[in-house]
N, C-alpha and C. Protein backbone atom coordinates (compact mmCIF):
# COMPACT_ATOMS: atom_id res chain seq x y z
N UNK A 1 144.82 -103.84 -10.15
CA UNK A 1 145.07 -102.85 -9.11
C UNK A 1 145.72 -103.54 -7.93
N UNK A 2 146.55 -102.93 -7.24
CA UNK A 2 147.24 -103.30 -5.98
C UNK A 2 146.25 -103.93 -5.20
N UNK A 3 146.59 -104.19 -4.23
CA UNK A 3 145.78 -104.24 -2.77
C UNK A 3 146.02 -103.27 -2.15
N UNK A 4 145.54 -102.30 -1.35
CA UNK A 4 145.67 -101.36 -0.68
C UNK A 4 145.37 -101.47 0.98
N UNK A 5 145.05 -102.49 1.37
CA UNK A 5 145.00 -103.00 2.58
C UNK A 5 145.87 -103.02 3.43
N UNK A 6 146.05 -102.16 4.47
CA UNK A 6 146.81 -101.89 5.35
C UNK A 6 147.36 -100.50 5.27
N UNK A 7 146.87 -99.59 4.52
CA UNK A 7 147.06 -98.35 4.25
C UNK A 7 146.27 -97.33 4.30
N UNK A 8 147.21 -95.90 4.22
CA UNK A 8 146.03 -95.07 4.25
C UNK A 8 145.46 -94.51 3.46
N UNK A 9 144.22 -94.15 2.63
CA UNK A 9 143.62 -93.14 2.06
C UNK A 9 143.25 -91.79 2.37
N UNK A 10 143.50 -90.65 1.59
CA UNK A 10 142.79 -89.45 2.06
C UNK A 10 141.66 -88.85 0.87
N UNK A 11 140.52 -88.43 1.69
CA UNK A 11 139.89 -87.74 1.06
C UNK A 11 139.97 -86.67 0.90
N UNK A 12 139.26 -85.54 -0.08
CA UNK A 12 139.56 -84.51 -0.34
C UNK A 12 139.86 -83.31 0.80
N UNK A 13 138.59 -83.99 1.42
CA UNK A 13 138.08 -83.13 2.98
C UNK A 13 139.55 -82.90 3.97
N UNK A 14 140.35 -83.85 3.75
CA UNK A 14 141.46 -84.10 4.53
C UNK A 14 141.52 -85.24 5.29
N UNK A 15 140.38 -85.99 5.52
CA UNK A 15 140.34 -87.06 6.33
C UNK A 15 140.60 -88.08 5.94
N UNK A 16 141.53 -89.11 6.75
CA UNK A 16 142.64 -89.85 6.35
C UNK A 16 141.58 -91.66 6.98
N UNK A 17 141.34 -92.44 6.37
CA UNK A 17 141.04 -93.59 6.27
C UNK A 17 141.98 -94.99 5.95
N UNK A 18 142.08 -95.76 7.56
CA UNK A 18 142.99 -97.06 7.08
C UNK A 18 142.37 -97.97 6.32
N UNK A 19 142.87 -98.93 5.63
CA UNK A 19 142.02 -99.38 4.52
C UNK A 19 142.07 -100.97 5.04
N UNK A 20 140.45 -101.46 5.55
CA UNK A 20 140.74 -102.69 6.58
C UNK A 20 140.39 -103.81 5.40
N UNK A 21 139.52 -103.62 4.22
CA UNK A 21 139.09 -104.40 3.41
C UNK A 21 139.15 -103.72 1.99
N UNK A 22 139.77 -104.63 0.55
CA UNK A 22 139.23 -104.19 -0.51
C UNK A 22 138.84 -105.09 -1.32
N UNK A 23 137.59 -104.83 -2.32
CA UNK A 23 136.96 -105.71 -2.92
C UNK A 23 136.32 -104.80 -4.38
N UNK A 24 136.18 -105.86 -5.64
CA UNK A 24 135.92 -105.08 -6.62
C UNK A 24 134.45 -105.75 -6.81
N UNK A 25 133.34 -104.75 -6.90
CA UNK A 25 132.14 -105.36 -6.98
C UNK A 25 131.75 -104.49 -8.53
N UNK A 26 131.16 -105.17 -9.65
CA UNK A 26 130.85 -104.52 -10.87
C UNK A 26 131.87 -103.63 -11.74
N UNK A 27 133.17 -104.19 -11.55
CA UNK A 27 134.24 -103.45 -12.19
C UNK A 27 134.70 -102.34 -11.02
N UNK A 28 134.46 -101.91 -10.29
CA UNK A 28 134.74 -100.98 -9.27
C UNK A 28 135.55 -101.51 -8.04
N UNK A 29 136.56 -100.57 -7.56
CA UNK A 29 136.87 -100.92 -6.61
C UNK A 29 136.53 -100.35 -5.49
N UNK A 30 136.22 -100.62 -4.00
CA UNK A 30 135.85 -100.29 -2.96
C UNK A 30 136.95 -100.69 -1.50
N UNK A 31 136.42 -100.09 -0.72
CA UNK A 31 137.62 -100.23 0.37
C UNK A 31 136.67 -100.00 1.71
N UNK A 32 136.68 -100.97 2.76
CA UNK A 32 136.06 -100.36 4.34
C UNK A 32 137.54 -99.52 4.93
N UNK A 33 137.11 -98.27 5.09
CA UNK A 33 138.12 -97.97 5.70
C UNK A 33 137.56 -97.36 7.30
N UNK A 34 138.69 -97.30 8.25
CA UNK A 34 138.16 -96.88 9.51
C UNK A 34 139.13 -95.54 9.60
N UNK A 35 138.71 -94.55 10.24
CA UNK A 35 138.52 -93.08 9.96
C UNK A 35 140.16 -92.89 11.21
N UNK A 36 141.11 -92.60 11.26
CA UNK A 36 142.13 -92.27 11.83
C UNK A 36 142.34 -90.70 12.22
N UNK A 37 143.07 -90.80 13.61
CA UNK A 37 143.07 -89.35 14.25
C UNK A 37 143.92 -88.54 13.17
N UNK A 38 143.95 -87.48 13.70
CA UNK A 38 145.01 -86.48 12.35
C UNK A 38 146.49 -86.70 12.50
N UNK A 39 147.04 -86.90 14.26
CA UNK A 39 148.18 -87.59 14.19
C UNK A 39 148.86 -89.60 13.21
N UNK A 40 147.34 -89.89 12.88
CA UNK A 40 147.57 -91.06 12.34
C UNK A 40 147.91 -92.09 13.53
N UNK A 41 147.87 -91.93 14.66
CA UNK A 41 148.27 -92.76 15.48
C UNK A 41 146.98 -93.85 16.24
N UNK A 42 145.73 -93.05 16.19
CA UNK A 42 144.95 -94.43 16.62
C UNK A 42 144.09 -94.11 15.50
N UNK A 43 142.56 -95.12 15.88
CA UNK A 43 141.30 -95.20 15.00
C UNK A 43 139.81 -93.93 15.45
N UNK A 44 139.50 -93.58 15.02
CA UNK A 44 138.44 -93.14 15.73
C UNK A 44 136.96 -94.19 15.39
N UNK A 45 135.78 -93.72 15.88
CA UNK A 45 134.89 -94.28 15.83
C UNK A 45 133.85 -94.47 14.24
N UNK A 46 134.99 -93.85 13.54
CA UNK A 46 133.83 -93.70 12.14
C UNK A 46 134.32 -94.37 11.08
N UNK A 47 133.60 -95.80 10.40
CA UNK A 47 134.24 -96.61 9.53
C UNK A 47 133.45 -96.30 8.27
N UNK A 48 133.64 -96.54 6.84
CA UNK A 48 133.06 -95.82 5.92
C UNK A 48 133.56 -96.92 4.74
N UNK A 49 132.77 -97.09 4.00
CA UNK A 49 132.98 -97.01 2.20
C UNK A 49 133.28 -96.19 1.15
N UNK A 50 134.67 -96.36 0.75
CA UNK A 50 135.26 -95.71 -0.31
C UNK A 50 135.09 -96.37 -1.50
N UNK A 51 134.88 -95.14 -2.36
CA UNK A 51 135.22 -95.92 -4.27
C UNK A 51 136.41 -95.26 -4.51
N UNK A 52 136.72 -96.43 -5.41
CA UNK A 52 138.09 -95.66 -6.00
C UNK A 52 137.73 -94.71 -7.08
N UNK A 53 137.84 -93.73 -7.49
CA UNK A 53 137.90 -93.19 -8.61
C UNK A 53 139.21 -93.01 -10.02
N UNK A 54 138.70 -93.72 -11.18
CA UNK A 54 140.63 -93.73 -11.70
C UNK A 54 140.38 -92.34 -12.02
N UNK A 55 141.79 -91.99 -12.14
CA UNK A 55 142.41 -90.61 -12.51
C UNK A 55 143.09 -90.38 -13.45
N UNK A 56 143.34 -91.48 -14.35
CA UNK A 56 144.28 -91.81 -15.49
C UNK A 56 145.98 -92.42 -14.59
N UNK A 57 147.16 -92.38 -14.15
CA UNK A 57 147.75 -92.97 -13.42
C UNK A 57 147.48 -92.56 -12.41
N UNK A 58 147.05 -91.33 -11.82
CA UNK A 58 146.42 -91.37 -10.59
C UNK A 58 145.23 -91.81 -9.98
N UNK A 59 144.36 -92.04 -9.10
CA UNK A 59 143.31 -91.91 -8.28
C UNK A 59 142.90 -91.32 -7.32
N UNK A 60 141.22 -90.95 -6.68
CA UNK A 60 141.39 -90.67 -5.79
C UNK A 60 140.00 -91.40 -5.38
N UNK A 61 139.70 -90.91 -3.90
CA UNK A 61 138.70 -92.08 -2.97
C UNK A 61 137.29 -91.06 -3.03
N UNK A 62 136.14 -91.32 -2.68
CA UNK A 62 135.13 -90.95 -2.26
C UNK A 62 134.40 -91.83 -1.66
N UNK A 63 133.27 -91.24 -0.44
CA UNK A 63 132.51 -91.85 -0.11
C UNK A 63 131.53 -92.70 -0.93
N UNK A 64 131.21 -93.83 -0.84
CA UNK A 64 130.51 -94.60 -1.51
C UNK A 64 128.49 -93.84 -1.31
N UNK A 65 127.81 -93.16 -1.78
CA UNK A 65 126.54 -92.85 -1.71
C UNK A 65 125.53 -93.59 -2.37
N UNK A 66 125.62 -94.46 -2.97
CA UNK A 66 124.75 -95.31 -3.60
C UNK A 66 124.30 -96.90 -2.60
N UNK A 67 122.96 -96.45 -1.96
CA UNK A 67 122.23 -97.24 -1.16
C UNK A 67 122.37 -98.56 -1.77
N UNK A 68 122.36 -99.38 -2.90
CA UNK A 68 122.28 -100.41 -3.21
C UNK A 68 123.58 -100.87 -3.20
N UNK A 69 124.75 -100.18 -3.44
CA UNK A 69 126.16 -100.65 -3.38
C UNK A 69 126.38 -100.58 -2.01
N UNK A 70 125.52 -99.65 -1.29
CA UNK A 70 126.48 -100.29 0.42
C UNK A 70 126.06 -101.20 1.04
N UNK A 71 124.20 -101.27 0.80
CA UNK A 71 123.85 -102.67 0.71
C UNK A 71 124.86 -104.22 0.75
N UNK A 72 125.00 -104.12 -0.42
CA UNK A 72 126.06 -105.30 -1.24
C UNK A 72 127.25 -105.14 -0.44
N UNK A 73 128.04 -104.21 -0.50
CA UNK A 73 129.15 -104.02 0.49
C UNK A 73 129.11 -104.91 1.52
N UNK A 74 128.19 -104.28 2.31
CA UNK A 74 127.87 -104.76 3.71
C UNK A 74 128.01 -105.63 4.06
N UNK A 75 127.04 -106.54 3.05
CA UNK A 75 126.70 -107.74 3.10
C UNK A 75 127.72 -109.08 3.12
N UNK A 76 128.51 -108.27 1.94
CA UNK A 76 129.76 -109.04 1.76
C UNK A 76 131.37 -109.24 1.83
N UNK A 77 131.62 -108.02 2.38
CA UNK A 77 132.92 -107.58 3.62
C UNK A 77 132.87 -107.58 4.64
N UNK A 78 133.74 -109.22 5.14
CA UNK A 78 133.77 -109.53 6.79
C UNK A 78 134.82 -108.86 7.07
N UNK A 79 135.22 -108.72 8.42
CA UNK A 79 136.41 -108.67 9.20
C UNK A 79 136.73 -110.03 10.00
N UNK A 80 137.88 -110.29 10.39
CA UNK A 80 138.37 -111.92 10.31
C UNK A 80 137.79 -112.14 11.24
N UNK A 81 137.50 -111.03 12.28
CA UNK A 81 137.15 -111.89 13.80
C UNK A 81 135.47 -112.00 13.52
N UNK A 82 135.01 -111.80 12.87
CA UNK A 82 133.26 -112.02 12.21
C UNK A 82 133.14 -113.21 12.06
């Protein structure tokens, strides 16, 4: 899979996520993304865990809900200035 870092994701909801980290933990891929205004021009205050879901050549993102994977996440996606 690509890197997708430095880009945006959207979820179904419509809400558009820059993608600050990606990492594959247990065959899966995941992404920290931080939550962007609707113009796309700044960040807002809400950063989140995405899974990728495959789609066959497509994909799409969801929130990550599994307490033990955000755990792990957490734990182990810095940001550089950390």
């Amino acid at each position: 899979m690509e890197n997708l870092t430095n880009q945006i994701l959207e979820l179904k909801s419509g809400k558009k996520y820059f993608v600050l980290r990606q990492a594959t933990y247990k065959g899966t891929t995941y992404f920290l993304g931080a939550e962007v205004t609707d113009d796309g021009e700044d960040f807002t205050n809400e950063f989140i865990f995405l899974e990728k879901v495959d789609g066959g050549a497509n994909f799409s993102v969801k929130e990550v809900s599994d307490s033990q994977v955000l755990e792990v996440l957490a734990k182990n996606i810095k940001l550089d200035n950390e």
